[in-house]
C-alpha atoms as a PDB file:
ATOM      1  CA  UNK A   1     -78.220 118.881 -92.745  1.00  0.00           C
ATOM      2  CA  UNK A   2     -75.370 121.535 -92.194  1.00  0.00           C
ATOM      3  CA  UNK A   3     -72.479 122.646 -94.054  1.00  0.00           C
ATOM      4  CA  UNK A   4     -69.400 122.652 -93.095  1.00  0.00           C
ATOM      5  CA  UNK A   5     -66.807 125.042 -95.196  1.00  0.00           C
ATOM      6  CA  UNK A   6     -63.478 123.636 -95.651  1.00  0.00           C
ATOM      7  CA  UNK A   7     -61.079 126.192 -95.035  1.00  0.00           C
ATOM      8  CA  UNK A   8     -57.341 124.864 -95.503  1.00  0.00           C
ATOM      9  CA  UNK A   9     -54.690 127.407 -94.525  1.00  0.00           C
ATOM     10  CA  UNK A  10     -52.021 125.010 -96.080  1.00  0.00           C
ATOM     11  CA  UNK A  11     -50.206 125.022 -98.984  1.00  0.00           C
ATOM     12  CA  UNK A  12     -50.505 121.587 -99.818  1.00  0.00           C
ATOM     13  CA  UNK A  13     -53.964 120.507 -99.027  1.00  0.00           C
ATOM     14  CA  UNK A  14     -55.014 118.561-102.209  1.00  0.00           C
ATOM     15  CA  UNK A  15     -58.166 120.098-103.421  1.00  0.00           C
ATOM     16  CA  UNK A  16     -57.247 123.735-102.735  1.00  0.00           C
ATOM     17  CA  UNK A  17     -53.516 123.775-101.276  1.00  0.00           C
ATOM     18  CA  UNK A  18     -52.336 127.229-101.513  1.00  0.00           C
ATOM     19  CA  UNK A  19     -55.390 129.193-102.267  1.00  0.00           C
ATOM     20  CA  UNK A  20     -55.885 130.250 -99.057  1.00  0.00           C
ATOM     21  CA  UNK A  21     -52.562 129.895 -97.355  1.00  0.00           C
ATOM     22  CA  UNK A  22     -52.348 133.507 -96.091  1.00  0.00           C
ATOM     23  CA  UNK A  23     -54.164 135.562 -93.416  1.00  0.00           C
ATOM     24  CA  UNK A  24     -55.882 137.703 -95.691  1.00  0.00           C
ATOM     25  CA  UNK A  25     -56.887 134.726 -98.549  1.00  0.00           C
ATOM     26  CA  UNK A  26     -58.219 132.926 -96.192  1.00  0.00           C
ATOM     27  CA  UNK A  27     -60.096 135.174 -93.935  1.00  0.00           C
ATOM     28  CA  UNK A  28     -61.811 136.332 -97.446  1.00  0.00           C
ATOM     29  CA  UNK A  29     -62.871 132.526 -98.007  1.00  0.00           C
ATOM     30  CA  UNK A  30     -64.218 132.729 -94.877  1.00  0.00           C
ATOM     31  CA  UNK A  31     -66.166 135.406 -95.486  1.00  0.00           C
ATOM     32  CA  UNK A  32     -67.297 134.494 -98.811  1.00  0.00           C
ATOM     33  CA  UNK A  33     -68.407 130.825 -97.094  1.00  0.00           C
ATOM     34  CA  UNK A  34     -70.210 133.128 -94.832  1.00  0.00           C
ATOM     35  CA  UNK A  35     -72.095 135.193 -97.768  1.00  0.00           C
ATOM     36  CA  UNK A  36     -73.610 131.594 -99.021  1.00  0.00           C
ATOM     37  CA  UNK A  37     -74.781 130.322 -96.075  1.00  0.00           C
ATOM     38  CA  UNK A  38     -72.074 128.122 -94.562  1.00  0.00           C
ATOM     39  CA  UNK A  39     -73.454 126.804 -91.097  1.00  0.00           C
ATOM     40  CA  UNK A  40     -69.531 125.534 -89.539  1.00  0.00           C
ATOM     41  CA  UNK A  41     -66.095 126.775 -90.784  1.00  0.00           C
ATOM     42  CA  UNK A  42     -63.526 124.146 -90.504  1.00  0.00           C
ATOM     43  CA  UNK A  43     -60.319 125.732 -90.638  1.00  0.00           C
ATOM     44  CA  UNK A  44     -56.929 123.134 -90.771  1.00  0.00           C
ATOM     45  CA  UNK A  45     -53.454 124.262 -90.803  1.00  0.00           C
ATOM     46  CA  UNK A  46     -52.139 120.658 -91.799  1.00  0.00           C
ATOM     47  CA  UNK A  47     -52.476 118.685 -94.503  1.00  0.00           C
ATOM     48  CA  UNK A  48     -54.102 115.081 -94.580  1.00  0.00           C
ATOM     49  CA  UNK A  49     -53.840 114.051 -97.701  1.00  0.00           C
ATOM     50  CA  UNK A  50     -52.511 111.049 -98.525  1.00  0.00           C
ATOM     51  CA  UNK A  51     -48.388 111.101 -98.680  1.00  0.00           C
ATOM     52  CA  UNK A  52     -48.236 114.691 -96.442  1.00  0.00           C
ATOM     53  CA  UNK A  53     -45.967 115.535 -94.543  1.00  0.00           C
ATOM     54  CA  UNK A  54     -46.898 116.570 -91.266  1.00  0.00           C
ATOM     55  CA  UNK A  55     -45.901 120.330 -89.920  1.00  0.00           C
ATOM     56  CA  UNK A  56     -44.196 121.589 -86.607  1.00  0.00           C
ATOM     57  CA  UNK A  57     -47.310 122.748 -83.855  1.00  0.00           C
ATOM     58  CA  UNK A  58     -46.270 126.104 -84.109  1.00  0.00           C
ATOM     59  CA  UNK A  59     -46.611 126.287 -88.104  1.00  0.00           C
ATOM     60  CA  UNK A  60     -49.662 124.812 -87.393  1.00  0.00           C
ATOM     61  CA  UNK A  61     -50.896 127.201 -84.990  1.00  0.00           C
ATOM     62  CA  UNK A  62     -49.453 129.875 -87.221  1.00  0.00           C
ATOM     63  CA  UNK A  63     -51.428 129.810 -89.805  1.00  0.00           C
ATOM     64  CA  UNK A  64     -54.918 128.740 -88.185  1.00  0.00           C
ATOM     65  CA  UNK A  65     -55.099 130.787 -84.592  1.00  0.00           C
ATOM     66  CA  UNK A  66     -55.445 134.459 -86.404  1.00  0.00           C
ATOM     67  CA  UNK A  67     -57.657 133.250 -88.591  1.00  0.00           C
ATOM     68  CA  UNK A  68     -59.611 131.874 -86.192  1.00  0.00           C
ATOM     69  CA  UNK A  69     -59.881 135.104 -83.870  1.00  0.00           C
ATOM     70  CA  UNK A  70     -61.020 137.187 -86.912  1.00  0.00           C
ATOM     71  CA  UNK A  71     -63.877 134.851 -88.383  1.00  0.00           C
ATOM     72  CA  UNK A  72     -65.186 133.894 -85.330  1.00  0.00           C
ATOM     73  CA  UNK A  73     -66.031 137.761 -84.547  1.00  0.00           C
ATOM     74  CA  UNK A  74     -68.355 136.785 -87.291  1.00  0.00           C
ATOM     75  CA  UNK A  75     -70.384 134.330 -84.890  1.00  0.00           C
ATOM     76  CA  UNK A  76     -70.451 132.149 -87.585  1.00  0.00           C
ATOM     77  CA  UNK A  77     -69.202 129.042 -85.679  1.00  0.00           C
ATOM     78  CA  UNK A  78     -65.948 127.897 -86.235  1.00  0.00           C
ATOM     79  CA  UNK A  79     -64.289 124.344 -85.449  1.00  0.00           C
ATOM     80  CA  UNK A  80     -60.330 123.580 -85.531  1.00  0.00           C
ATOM     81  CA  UNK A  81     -59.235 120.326 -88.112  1.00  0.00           C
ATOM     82  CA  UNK A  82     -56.332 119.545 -85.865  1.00  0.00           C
ATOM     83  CA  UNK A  83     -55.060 115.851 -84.090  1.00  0.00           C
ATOM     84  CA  UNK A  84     -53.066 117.948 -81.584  1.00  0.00           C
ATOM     85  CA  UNK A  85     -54.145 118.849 -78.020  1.00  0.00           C
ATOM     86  CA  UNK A  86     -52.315 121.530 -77.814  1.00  0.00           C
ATOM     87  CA  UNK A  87     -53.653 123.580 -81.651  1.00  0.00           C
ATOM     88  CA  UNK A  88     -57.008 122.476 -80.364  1.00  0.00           C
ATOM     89  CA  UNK A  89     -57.177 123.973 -77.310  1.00  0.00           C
ATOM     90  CA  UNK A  90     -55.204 126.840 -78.460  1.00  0.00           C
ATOM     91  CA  UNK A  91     -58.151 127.598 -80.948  1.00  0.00           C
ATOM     92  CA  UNK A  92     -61.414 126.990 -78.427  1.00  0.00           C
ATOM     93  CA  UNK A  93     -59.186 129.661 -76.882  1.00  0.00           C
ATOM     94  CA  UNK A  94     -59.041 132.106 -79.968  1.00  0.00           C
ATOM     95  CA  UNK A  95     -62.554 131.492 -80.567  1.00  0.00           C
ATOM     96  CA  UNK A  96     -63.514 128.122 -82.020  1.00  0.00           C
ATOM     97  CA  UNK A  97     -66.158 126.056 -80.905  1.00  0.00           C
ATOM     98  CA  UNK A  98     -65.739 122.362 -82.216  1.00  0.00           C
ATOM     99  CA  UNK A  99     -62.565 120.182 -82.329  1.00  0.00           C
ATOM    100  CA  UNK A 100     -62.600 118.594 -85.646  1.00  0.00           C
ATOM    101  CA  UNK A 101     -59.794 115.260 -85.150  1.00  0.00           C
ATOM    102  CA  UNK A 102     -59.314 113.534 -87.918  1.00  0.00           C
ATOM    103  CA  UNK A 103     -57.203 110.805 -85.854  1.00  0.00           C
ATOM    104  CA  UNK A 104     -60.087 110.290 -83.422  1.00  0.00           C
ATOM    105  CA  UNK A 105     -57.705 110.811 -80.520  1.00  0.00           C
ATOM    106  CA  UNK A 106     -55.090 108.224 -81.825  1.00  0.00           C
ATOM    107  CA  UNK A 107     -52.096 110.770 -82.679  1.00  0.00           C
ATOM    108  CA  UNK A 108     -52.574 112.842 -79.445  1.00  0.00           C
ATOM    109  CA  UNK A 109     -53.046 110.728 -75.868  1.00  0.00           C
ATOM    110  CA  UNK A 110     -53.665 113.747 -73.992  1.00  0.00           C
ATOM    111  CA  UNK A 111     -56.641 114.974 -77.060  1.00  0.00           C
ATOM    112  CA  UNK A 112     -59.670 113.260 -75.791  1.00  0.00           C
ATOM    113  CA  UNK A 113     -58.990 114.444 -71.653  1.00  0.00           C
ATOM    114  CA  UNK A 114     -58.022 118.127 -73.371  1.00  0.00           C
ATOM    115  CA  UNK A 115     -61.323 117.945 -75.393  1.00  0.00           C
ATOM    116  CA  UNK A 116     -63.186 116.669 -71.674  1.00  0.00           C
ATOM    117  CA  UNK A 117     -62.217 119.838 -70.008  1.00  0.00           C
ATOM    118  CA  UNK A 118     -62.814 122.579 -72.749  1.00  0.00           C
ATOM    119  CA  UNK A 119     -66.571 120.525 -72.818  1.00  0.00           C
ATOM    120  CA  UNK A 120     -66.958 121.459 -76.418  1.00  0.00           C
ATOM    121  CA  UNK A 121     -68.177 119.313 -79.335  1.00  0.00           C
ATOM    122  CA  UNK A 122     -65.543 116.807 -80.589  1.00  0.00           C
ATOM    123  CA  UNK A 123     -65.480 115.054 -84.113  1.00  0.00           C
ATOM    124  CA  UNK A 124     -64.159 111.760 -84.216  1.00  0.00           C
ATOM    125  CA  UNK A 125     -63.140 110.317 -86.821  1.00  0.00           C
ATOM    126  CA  UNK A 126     -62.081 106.668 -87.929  1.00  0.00           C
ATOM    127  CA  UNK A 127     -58.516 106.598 -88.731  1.00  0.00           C
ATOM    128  CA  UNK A 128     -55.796 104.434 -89.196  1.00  0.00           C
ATOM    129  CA  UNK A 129     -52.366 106.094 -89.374  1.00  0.00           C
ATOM    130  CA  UNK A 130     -50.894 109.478 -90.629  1.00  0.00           C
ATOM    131  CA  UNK A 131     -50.973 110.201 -94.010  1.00  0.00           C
ATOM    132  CA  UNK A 132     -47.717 108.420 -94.603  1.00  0.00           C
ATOM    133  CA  UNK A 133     -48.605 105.257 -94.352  1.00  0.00           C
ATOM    134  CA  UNK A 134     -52.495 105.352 -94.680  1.00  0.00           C
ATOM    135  CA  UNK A 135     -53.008 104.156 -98.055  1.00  0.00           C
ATOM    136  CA  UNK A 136     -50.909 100.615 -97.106  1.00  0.00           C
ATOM    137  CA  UNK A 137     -53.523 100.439 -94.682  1.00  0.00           C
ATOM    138  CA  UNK A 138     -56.246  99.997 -96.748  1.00  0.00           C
ATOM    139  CA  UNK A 139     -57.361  96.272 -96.180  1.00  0.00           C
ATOM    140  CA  UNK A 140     -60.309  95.015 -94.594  1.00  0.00           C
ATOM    141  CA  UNK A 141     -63.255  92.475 -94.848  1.00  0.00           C
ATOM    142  CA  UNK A 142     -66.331  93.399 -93.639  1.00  0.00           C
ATOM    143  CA  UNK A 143     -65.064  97.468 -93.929  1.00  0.00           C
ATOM    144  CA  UNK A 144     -68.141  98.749 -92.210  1.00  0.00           C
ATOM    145  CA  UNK A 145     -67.868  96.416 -88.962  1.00  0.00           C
ATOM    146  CA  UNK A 146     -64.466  96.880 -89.281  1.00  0.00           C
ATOM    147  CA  UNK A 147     -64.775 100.838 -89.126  1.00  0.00           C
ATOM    148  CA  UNK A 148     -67.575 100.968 -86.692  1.00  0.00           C
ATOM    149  CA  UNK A 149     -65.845  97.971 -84.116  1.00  0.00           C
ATOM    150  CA  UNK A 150     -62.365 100.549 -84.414  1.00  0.00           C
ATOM    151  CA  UNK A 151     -64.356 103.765 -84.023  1.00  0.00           C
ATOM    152  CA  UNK A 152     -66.470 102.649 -80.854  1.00  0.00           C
ATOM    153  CA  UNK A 153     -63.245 101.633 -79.198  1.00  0.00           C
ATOM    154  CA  UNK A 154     -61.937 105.101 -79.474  1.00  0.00           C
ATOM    155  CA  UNK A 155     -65.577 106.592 -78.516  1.00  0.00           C
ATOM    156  CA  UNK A 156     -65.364 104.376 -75.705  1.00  0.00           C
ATOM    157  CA  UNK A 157     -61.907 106.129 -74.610  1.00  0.00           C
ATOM    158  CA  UNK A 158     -63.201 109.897 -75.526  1.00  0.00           C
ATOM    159  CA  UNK A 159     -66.493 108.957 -73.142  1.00  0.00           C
ATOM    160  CA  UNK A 160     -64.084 107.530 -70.255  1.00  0.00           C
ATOM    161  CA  UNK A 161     -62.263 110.985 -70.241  1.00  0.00           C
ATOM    162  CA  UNK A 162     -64.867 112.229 -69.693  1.00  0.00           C
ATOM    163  CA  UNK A 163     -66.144 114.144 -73.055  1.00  0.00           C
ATOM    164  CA  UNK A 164     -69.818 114.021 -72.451  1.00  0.00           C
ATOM    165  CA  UNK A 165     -72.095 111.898 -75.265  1.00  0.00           C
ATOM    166  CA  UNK A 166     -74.207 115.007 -76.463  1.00  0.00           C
ATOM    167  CA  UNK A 167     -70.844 116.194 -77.610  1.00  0.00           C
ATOM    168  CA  UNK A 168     -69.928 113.604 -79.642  1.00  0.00           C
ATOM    169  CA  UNK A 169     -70.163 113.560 -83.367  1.00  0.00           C
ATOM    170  CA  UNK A 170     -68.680 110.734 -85.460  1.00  0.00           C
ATOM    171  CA  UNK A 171     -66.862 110.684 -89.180  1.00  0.00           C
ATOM    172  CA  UNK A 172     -66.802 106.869 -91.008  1.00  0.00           C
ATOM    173  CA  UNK A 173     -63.289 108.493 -92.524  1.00  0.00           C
ATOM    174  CA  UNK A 174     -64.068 108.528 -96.163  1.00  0.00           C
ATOM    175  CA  UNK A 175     -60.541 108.529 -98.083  1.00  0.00           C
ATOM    176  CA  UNK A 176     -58.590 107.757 -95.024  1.00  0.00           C
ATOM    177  CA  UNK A 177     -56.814 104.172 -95.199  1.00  0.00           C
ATOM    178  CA  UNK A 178     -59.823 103.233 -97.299  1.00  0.00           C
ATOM    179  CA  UNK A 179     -59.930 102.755-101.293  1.00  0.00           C
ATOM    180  CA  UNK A 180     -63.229 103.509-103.584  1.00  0.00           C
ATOM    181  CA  UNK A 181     -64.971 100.106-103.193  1.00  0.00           C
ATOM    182  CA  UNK A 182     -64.178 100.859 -98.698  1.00  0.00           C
ATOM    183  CA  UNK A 183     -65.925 104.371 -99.139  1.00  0.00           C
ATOM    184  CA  UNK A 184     -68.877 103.503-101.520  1.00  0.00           C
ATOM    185  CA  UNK A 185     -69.797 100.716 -99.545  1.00  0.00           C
ATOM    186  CA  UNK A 186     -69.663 102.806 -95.624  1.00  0.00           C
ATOM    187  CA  UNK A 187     -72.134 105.566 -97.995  1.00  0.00           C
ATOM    188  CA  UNK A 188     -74.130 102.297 -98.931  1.00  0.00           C
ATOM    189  CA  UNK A 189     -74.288 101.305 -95.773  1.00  0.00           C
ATOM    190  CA  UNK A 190     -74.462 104.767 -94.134  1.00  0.00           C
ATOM    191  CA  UNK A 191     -77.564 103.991 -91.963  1.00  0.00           C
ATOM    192  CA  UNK A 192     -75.731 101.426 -89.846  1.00  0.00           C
ATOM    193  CA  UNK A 193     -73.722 104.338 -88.631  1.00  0.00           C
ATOM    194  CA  UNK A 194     -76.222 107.301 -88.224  1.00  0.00           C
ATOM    195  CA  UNK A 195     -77.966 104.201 -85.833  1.00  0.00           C
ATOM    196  CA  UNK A 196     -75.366 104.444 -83.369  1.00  0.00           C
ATOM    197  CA  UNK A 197     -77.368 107.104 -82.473  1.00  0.00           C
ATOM    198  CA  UNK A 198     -74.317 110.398 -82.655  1.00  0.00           C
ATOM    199  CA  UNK A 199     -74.808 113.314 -85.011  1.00  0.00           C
ATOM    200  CA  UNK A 200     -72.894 111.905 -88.473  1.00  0.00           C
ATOM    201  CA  UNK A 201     -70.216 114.092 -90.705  1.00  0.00           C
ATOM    202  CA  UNK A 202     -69.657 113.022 -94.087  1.00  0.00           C
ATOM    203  CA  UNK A 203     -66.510 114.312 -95.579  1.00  0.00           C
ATOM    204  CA  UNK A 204     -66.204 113.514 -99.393  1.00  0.00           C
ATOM    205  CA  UNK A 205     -65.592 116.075-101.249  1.00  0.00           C
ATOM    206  CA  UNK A 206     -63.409 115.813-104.204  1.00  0.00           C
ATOM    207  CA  UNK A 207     -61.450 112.910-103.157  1.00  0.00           C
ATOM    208  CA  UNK A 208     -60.374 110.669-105.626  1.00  0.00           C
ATOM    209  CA  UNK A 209     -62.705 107.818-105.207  1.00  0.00           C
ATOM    210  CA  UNK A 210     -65.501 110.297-107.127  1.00  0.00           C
ATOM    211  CA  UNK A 211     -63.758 109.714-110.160  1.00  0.00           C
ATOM    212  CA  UNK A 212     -62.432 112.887-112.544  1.00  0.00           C
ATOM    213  CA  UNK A 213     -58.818 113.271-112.880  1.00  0.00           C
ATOM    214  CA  UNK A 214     -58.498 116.609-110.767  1.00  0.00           C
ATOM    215  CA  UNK A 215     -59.797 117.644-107.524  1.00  0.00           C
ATOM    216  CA  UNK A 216     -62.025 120.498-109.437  1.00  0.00           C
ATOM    217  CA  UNK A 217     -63.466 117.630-111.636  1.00  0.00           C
ATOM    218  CA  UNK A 218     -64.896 116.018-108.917  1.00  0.00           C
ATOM    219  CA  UNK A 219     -66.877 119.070-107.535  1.00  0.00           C
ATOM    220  CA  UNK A 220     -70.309 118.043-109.352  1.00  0.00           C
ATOM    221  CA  UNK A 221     -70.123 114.189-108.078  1.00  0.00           C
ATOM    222  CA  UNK A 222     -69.470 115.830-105.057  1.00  0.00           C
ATOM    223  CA  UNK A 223     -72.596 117.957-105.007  1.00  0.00           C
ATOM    224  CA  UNK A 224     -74.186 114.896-106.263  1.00  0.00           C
ATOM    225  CA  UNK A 225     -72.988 113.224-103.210  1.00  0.00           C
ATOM    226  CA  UNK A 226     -74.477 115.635-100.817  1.00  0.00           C
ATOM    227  CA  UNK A 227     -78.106 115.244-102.440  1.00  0.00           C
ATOM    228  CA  UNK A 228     -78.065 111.219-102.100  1.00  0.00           C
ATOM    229  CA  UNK A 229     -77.829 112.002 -98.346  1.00  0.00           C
ATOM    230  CA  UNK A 230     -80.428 114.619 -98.093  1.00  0.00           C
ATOM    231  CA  UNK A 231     -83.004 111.882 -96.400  1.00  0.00           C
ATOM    232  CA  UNK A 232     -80.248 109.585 -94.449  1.00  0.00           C
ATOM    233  CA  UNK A 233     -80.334 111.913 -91.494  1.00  0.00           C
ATOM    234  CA  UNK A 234     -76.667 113.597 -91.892  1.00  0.00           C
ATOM    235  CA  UNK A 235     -75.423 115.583 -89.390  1.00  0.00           C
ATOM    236  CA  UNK A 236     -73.280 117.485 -91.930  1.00  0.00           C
ATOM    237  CA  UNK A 237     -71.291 117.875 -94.665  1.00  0.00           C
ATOM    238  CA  UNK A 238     -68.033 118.805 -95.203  1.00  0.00           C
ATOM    239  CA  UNK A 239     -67.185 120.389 -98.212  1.00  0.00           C
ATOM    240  CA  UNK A 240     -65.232 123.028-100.620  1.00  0.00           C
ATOM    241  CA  UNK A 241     -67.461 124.747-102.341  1.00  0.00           C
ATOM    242  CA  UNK A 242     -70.543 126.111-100.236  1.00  0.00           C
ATOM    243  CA  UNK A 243     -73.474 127.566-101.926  1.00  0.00           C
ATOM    244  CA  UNK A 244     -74.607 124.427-104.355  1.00  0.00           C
ATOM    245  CA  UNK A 245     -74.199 122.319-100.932  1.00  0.00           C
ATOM    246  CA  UNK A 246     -76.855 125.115 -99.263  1.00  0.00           C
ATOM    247  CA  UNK A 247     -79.352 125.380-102.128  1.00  0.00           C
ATOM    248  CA  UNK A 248     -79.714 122.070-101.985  1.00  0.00           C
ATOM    249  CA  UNK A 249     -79.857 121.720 -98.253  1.00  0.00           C
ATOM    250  CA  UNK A 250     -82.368 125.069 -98.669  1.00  0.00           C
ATOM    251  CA  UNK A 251     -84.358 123.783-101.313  1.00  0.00           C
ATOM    252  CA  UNK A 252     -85.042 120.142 -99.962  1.00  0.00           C
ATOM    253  CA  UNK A 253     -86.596 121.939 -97.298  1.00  0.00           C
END
């Protein structure tokens, strides 16, 4: 299993908004992720969490593309948390090697063809609506057959334009248009998506359906998380806090 470092250059991302919202904070994140063993940096310049507003492409770009061209000197590889086209290829440009699209392709038409013909790896992930209007979202009946019949559409567009299977990686969405009894039951359930046979990235760390009052609450259900999904053949991990994520990872062997 990898680990992927969450690296939010934002100032209102809700586990760590503003802790690394400058150049130099967050290139010294980086490099601390890099210290404890962080396999992927994920570096966003927007906000997802629920109620966020979303931010012009250039602030976007802004704040993520010099990052990105000083960590990846590193070769440490890097991937860009981004639902635009544009940011994404912008960063494969500066240095980054994955796309990381929280939207799956459904906020940007021309994302899936731009992904196609930079031929890197691409992260879907299942997704409803932006963060606005997410949470009204939040209804389902089977959720799992639900998530996986709305996910293989859009992994049936991203293979039409041409982004090539070996590439793909897919993200159940944990958090996004989903409430706690929608996220434990995809993680009960987690082996009917690893068997769609693409690599799998988990991303629960800290939200609120791990209980605690405060993102920094959450951190040890979170690591707690991680373990329970040492054996169900995880691609990754994404998550704030590295090094307990590694030692566990490391010492599972």
């Amino acid at each position: 299993m990898k680990i992927m470092g969450i690296l939010n250059v934002t100032p209102d991302s809700f586990a760590d908004g503003g802790k690394h919202d400058t150049y130099e904070k967050a290139v010294a994140r980086g490099l601390e992720m890099i210290a404890e063993g962080v396999d992927i940096i994920d570096i966003g310049g927007e906000s997802t969490r629920p109620g966020a507003d979303r931010v012009s492409a250039a602030e976007e770009q802004s704040r993520v593309l010099p990052v990105i061209k000083k960590l990846s000197q590193t070769g440490v590889p890097i991937s860009i948390d981004t639902m635009r086209a544009e940011t994404a290829a912008l960063a494969i440009e500066a240095g980054a090697s994955i796309v990381n699209d929280v939207s799956g392709g459904l906020a940007d038409d021309l994302m899936h063809e731009s992904v196609a013909e930079m031929g890197c790896p691409y992260v879907l992930m299942h997704w409803r609506s932006h963060s606005k209007d997410m949470n009204s979202l939040a209804t389902y009946g089977d959720v799992v057959s639900e998530v996986i019949a709305e996910m293989q559409l859009q992994i049936d567009l991203a293979l039409k334009a041409g982004i090539a299977r070996n590439n793909l990686i897919i993200d159940p969405g944990l958090g996004f248009s989903k409430e706690a009894e929608h996220n434990w039951e995809i993680l009960n359930r987690i082996g009917e998506f690893t068997e769609l046979g693409y690599p799998v990235l988990i991303g629960g760390s800290r939200k609120r359906f791990l209980g605690g009052s405060t993102p920094d609450e959450r951190e040890e259900a979170t690591i707690a998380l991680t373990k329970s999904l040492l054996d169900k053949s995880i691609w990754a991990v994404r998550v704030h806090s590295v090094k307990p994520h590694k030692d566990l990872v490391v010492n599972h062997g």
